[in-house]
Protein backbone atom coordinates (compact mmCIF):
# COMPACT_ATOMS: atom_id res chain seq x y z
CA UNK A 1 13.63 19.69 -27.93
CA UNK A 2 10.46 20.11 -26.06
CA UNK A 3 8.47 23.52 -27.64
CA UNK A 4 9.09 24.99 -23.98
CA UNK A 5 10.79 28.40 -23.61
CA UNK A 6 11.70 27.89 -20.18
CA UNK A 7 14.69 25.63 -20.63
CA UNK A 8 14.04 24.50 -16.79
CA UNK A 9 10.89 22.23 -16.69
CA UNK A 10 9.85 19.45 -14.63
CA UNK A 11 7.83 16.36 -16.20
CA UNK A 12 5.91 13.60 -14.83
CA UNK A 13 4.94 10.54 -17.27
CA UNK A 14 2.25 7.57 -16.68
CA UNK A 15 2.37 4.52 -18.65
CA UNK A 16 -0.94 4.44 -20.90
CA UNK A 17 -2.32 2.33 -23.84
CA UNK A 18 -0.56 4.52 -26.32
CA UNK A 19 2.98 4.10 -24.80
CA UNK A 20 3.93 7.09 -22.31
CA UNK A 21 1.62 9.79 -21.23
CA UNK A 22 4.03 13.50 -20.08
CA UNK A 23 3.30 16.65 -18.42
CA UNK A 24 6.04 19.06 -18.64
CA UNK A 25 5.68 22.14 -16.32
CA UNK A 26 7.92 25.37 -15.71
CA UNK A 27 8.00 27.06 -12.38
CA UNK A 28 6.96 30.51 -14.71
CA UNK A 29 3.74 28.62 -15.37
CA UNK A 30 4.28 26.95 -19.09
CA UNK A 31 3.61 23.72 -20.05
CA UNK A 32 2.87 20.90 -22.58
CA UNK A 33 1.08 17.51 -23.07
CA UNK A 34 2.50 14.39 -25.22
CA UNK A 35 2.29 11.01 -25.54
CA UNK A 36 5.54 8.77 -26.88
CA UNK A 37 5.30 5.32 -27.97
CA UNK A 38 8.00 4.08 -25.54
CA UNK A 39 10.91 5.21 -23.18
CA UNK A 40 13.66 6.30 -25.90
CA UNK A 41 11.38 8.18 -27.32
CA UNK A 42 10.07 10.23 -24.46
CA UNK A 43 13.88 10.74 -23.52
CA UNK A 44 15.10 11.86 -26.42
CA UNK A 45 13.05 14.45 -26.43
CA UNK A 46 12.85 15.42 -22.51
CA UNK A 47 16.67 14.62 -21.79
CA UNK A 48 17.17 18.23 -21.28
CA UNK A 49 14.18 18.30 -18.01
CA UNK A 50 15.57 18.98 -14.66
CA UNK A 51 14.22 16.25 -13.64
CA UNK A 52 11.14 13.32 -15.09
CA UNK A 53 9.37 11.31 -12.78
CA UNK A 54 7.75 8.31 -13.70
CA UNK A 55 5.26 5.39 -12.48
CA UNK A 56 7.22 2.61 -12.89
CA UNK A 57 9.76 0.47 -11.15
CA UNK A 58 13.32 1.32 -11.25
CA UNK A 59 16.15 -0.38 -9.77
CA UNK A 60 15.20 -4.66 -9.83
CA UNK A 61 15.76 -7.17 -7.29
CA UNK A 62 18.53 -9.96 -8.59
CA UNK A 63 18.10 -12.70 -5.98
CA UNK A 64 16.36 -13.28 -2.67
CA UNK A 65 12.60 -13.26 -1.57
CA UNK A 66 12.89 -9.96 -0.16
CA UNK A 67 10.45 -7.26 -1.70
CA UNK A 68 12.03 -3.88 -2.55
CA UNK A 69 12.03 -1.92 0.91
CA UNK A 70 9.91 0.99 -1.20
CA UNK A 71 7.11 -1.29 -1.69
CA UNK A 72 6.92 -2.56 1.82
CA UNK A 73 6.98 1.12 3.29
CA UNK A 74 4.71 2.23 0.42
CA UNK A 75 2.34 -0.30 1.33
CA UNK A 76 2.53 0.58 5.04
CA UNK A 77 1.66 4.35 4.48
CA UNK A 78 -1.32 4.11 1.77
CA UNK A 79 -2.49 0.95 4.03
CA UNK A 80 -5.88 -0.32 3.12
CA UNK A 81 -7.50 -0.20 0.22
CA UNK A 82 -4.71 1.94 -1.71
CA UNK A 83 -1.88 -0.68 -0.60
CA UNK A 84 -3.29 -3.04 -3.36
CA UNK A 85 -2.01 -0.96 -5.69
CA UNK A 86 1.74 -1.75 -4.98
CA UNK A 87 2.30 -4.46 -7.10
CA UNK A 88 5.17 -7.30 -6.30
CA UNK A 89 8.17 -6.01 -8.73
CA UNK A 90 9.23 -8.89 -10.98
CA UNK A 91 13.52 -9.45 -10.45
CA UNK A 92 14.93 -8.69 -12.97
CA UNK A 93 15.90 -12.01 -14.61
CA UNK A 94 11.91 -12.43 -15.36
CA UNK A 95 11.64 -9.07 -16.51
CA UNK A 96 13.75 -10.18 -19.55
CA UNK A 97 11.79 -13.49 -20.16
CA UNK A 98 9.99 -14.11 -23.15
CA UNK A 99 6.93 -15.39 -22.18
CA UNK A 100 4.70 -15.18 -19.63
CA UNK A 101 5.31 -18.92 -18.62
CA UNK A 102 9.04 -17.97 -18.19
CA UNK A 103 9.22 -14.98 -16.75
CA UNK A 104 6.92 -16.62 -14.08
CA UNK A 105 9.05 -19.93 -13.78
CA UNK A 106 11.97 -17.51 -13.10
CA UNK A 107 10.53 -15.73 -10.46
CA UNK A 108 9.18 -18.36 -8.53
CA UNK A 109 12.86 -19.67 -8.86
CA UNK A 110 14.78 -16.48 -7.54
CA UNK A 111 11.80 -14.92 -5.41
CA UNK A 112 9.42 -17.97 -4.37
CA UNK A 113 6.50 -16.11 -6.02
CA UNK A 114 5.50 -16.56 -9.29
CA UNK A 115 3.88 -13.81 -11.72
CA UNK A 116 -0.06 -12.34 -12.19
CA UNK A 117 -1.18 -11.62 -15.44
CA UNK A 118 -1.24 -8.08 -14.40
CA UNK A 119 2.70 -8.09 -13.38
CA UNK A 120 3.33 -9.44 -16.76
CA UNK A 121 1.20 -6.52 -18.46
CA UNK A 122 3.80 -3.92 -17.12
CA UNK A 123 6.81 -6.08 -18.03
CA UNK A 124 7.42 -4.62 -21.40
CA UNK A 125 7.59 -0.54 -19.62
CA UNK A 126 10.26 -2.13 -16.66
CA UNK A 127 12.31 -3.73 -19.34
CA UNK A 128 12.25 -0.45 -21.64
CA UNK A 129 13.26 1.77 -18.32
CA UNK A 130 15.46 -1.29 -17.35
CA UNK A 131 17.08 -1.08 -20.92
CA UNK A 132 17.52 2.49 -21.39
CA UNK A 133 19.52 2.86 -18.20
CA UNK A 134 21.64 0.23 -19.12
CA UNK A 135 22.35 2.18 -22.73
CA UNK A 136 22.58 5.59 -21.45
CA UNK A 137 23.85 6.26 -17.89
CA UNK A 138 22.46 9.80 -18.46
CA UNK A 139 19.42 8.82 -18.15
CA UNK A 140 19.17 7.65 -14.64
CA UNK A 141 20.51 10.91 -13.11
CA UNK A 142 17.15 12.58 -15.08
CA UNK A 143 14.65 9.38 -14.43
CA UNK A 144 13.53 8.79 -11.29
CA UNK A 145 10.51 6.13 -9.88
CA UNK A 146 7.53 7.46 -7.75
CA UNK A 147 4.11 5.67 -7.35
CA UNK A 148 1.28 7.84 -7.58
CA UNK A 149 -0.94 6.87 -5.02
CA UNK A 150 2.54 8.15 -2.78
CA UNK A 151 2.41 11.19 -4.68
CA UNK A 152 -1.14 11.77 -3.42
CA UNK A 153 -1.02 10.89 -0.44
CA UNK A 154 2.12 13.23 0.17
CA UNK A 155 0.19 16.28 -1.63
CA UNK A 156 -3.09 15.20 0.54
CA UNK A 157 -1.34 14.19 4.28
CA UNK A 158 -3.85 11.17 3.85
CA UNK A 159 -4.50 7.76 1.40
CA UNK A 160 -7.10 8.52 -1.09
CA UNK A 161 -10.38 7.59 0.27
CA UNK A 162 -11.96 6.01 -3.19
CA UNK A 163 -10.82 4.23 -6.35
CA UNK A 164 -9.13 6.10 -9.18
CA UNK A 165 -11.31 4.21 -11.88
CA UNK A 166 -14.14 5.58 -10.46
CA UNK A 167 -15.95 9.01 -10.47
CA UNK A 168 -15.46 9.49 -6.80
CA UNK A 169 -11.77 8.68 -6.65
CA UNK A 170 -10.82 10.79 -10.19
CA UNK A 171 -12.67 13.92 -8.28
CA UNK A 172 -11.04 13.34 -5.22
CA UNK A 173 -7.77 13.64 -6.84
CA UNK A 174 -8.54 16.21 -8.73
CA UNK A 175 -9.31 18.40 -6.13
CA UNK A 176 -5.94 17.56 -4.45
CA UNK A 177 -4.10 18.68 -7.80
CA UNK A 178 -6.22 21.46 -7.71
CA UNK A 179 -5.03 22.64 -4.26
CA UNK A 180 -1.53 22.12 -5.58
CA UNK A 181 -1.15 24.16 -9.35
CA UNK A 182 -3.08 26.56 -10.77
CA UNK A 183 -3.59 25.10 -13.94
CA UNK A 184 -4.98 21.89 -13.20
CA UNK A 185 -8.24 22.86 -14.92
CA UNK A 186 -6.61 23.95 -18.01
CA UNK A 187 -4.36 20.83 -18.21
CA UNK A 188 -7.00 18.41 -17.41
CA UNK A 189 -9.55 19.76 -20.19
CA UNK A 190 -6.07 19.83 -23.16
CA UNK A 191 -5.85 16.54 -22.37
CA UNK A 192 -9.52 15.20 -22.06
CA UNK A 193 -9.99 17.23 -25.41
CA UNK A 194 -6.80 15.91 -27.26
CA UNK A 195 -6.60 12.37 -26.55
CA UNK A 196 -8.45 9.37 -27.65
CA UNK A 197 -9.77 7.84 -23.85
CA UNK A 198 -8.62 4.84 -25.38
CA UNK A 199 -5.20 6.07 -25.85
CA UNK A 200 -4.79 7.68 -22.74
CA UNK A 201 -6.96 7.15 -19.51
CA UNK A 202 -8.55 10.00 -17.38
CA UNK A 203 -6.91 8.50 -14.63
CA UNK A 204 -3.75 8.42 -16.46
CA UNK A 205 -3.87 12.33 -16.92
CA UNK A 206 -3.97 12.91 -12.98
CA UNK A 207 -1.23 10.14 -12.38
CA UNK A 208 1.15 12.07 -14.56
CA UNK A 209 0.05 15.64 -13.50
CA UNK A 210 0.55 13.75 -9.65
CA UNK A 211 4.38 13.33 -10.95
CA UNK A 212 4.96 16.76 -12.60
CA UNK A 213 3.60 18.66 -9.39
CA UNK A 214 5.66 16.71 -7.82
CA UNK A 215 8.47 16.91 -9.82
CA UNK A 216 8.42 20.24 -10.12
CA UNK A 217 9.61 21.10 -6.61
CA UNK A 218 13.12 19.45 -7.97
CA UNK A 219 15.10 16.85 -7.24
CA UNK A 220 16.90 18.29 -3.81
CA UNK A 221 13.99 18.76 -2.56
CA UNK A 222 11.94 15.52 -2.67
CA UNK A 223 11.63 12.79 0.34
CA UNK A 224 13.21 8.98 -0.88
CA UNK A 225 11.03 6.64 0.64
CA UNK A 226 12.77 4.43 2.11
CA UNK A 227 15.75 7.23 3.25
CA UNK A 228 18.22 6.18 2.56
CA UNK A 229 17.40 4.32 -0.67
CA UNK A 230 18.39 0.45 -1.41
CA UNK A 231 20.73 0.22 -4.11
CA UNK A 232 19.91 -2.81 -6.68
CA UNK A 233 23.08 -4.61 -8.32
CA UNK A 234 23.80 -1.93 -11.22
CA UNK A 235 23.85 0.35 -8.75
CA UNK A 236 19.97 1.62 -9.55
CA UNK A 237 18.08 3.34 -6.15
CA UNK A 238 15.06 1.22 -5.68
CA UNK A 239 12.87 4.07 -3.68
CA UNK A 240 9.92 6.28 -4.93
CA UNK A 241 10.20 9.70 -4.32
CA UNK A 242 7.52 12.33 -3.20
CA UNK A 243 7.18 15.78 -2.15
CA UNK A 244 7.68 16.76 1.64
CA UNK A 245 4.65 18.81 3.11
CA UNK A 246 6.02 21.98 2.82
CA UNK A 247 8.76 22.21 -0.06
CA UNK A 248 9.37 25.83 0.36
């Protein structure tokens, strides 16, 4: 169990170099930073959180060359430059390839598009999400998708104006989560403090505090984008979720 008193918290997690990057947050104000080396992990310690959001895609195409509804409307809203950062989602036959050569065969075959090098570089977290659903049904009604770039631009009413790689873009968004929790400042200098930058990315830290603020107005509350949600064929929601302009 997580080393929270309040047995009500919220968590966001970003995929990072070291496996999963978490923030777990209480609406009293507590919280907590950790880093897993893969899904089960991070679940089996968080499956008692109200809710986790993460930054990866849940819910996988099985035929057709039709994208995921999510990522067309994501892309629509963030528009350019931020759009870029909605990938193509793999179907799911290619996410359990392999190789690279193979999952990419595959999804030329069942989408018309074959892989980048980048899609394949996230393949490993969409099969270990994919996976874990598939083992524990649990775990879907806890796990939910968002996209962070959504999550800002839901806690900003814009599209972030820079890149997050750069100085510009990581204070821009830090300023947002500012606006949004009062603790941004101490969460953001734990986790610049406690983690090896090669383990776990500055932006990483804002992508997973995006979530958890996020998250934390709970799961009734948040906007599915697209409303209503797609449904893949186990029955997964393909949407990303985000936080209406004012939760209450």
């Amino acid at each position: 169990m997580p080393v929270l008193e309040n047995k009500r918290f919220y968590a966001g997690a970003d995929g990072c170099r070291a496996g999963w990057f978490v923030i777990a947050l209480t609406k009293n104000g507590q919280w907590q930073t950790e880093v897993f080396p893969n899904i089960s992990a991070l679940w089996e310690r968080y499956r008692e959180a109200s809710l986790i959001l993460i930054d990866v895609p849940i819910g996988l195409k099985g035929k057709g060359a039709e994208e995921r509804r999510c990522d067309r409307e994501a892309r629509r809203i963030l528009g350019p430059p931020r759009a870029s950062s909605v990938f193509r989602v793999p179907c799911r036959q290619a996410v359990y390839a392999a190789t690279y050569e193979e999952a990419s065969s595959t999804n030329a075959q069942i989408t018309g598009r074959r892989l980048s090098r980048q899609t394949w570089g996230i393949i490993p977290k969409i099969r270990e999400v994919d996976s874990l659903f598939l083992s524990d049904k649990s775990a879907k009604r806890r796990i939910k998708e968002v996209h962070p770039e959504v999550c800002f631009w839901a806690l900003a009413g814009r599209p972030m104006q820079h890149n997050k790689k750069r100085g510009e873009g990581f204070t821009e968004r830090f300023q947002i989560l500012r606006s949004r929790h009062f603790q941004v400042d101490e969460i953001v200098s734990h986790a610049s403090n406690n983690y090896r930058r090669r383990d776990v990315a500055k932006d990483d830290v804002l992508d997973a505090l995006a979530a958890a603020i996020t998250a934390l107005v709970g799961l009734d509350v948040l906007v599915s984008l697209p409303d209503p949600p797609e449904f893949d064929d186990w029955g997964l929601p393909m949407q990303m979720l985000y936080r209406p302009e004012n939760p209450g």
